[in-house]
N, C-alpha and C. Protein backbone atom coordinates (compact mmCIF):
# COMPACT_ATOMS: atom_id res chain seq x y z
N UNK A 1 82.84 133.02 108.10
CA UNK A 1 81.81 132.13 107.57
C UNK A 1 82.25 130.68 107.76
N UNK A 2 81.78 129.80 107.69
CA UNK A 2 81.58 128.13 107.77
C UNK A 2 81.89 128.03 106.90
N UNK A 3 83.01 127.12 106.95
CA UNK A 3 83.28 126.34 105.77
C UNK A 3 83.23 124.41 105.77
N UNK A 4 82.36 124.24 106.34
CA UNK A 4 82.06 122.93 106.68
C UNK A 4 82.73 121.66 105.60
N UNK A 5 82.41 121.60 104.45
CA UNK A 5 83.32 120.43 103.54
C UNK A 5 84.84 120.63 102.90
N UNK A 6 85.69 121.73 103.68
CA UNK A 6 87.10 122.35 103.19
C UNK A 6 87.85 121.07 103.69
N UNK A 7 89.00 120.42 103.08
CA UNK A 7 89.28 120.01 103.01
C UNK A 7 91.50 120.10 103.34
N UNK A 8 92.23 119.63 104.03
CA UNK A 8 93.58 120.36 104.05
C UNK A 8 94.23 119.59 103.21
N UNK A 9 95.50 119.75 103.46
CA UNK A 9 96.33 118.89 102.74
C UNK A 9 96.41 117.77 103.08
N UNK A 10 96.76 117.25 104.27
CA UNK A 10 96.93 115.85 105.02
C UNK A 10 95.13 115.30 104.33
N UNK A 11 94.46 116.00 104.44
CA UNK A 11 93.05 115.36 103.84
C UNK A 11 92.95 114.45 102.54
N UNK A 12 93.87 115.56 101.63
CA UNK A 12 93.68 115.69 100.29
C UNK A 12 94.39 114.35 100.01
N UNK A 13 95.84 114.14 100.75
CA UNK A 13 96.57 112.71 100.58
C UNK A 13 95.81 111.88 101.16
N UNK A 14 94.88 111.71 102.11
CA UNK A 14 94.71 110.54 102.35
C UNK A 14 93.35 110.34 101.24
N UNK A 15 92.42 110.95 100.72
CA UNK A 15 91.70 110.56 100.04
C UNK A 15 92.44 110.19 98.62
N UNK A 16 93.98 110.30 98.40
CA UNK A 16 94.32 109.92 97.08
C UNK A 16 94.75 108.49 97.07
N UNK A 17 95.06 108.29 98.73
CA UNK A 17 95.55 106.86 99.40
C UNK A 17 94.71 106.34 98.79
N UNK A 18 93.47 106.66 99.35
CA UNK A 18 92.40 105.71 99.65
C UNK A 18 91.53 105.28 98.11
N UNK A 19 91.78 106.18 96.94
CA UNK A 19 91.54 105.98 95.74
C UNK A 19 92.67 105.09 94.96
N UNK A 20 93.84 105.06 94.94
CA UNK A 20 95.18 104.21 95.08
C UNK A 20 94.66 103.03 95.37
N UNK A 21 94.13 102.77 96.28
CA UNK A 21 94.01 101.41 97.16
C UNK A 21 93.26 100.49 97.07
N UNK A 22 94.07 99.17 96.55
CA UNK A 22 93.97 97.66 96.08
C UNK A 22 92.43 97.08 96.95
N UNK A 23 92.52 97.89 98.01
CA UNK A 23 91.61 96.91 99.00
C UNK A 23 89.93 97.92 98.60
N UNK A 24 88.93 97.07 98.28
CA UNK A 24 87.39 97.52 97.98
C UNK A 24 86.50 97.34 98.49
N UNK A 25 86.93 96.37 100.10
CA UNK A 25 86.07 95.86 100.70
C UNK A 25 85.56 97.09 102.25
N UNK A 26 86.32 98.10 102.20
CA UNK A 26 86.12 98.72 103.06
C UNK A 26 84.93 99.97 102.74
N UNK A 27 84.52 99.95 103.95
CA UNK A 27 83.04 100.98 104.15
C UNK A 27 83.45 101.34 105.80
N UNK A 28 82.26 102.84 105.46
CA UNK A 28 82.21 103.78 106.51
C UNK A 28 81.40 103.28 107.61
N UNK A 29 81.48 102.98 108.86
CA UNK A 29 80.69 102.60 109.88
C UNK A 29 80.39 103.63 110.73
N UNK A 30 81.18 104.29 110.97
CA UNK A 30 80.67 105.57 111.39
C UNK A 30 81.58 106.62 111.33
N UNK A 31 81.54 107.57 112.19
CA UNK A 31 81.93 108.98 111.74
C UNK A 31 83.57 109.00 111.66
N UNK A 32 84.15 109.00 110.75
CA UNK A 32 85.80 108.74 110.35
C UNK A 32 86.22 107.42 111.05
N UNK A 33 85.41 106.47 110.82
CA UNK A 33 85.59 104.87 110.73
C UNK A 33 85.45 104.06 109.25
N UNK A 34 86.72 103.56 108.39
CA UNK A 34 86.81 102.52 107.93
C UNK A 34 86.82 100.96 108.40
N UNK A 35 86.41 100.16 108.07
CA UNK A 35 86.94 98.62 108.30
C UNK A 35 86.82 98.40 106.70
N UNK A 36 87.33 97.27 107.23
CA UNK A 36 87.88 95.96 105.56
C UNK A 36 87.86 94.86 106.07
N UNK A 37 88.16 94.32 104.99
CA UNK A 37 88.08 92.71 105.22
C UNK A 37 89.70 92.31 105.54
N UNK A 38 90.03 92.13 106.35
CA UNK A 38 91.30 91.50 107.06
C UNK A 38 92.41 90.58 105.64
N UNK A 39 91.70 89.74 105.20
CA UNK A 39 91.98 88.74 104.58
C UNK A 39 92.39 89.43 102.89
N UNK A 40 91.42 90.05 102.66
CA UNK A 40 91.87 91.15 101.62
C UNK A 40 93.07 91.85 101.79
N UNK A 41 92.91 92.42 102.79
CA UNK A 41 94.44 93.41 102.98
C UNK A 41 95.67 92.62 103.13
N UNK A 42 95.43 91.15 103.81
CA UNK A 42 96.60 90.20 103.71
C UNK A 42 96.99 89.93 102.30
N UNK A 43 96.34 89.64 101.51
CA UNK A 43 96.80 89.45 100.28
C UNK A 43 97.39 91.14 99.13
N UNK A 44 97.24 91.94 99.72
CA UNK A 44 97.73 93.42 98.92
C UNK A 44 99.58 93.07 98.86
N UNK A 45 99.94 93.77 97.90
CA UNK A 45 101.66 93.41 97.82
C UNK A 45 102.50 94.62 99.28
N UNK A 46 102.13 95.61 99.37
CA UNK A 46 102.60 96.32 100.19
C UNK A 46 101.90 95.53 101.60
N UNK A 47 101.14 94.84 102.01
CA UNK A 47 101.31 94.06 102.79
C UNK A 47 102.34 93.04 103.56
N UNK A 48 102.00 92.36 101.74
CA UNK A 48 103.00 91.04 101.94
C UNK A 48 104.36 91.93 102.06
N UNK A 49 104.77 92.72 101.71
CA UNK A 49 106.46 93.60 101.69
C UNK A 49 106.43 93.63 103.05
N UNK A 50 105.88 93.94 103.47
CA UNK A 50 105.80 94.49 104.98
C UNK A 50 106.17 93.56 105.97
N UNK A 51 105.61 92.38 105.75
CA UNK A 51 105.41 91.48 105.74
C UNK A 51 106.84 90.83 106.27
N UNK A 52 107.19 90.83 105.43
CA UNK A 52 108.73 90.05 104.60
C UNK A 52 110.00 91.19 105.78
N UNK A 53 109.87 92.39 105.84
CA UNK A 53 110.54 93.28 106.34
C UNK A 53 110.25 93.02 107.87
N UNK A 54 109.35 92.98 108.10
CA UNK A 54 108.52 92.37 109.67
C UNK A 54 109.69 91.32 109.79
N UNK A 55 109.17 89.75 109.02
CA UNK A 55 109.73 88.74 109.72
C UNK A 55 111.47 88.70 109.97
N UNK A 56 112.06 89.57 108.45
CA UNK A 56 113.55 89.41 108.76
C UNK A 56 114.01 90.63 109.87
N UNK A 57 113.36 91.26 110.51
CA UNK A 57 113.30 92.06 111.73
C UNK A 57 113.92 91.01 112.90
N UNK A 58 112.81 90.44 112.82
CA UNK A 58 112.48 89.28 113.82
C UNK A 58 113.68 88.54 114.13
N UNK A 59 113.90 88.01 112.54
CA UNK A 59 115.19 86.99 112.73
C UNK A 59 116.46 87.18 112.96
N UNK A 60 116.82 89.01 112.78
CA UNK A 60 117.90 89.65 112.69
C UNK A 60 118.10 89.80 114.59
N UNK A 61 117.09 90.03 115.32
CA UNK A 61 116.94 90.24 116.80
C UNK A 61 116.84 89.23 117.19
């Protein structure tokens, strides 16, 4: 039988991500497409961390 809305595990985490997540500006455009607002996600703290880990990358190379 069809089970058309079953859902796996890798599913199940990313919809807990995505309930978790600081950023509200994102919508569905089409079929398993998010966007957001750029500028929003720059300002999230796991950004800016990233961020910070990025540039002393940089400076260490």
């Amino acid at each position: 039988m069809f089970n058309l809305f079953s859902f796996n595990e890798q599913d199940l985490k990313n919809i807990e991500k995505l309930k978790e997540s600081k950023v509200r500006s994102r919508k569905v455009v089409g079929r398993g497409t998010l966007v957001a607002d750029a500028s929003e996600i720059r300002k999230t703290e796991s950004f800016q961390k990233n961020a910070e880990r990025a540039a002393k990358l940089v400076v260490a190379g």
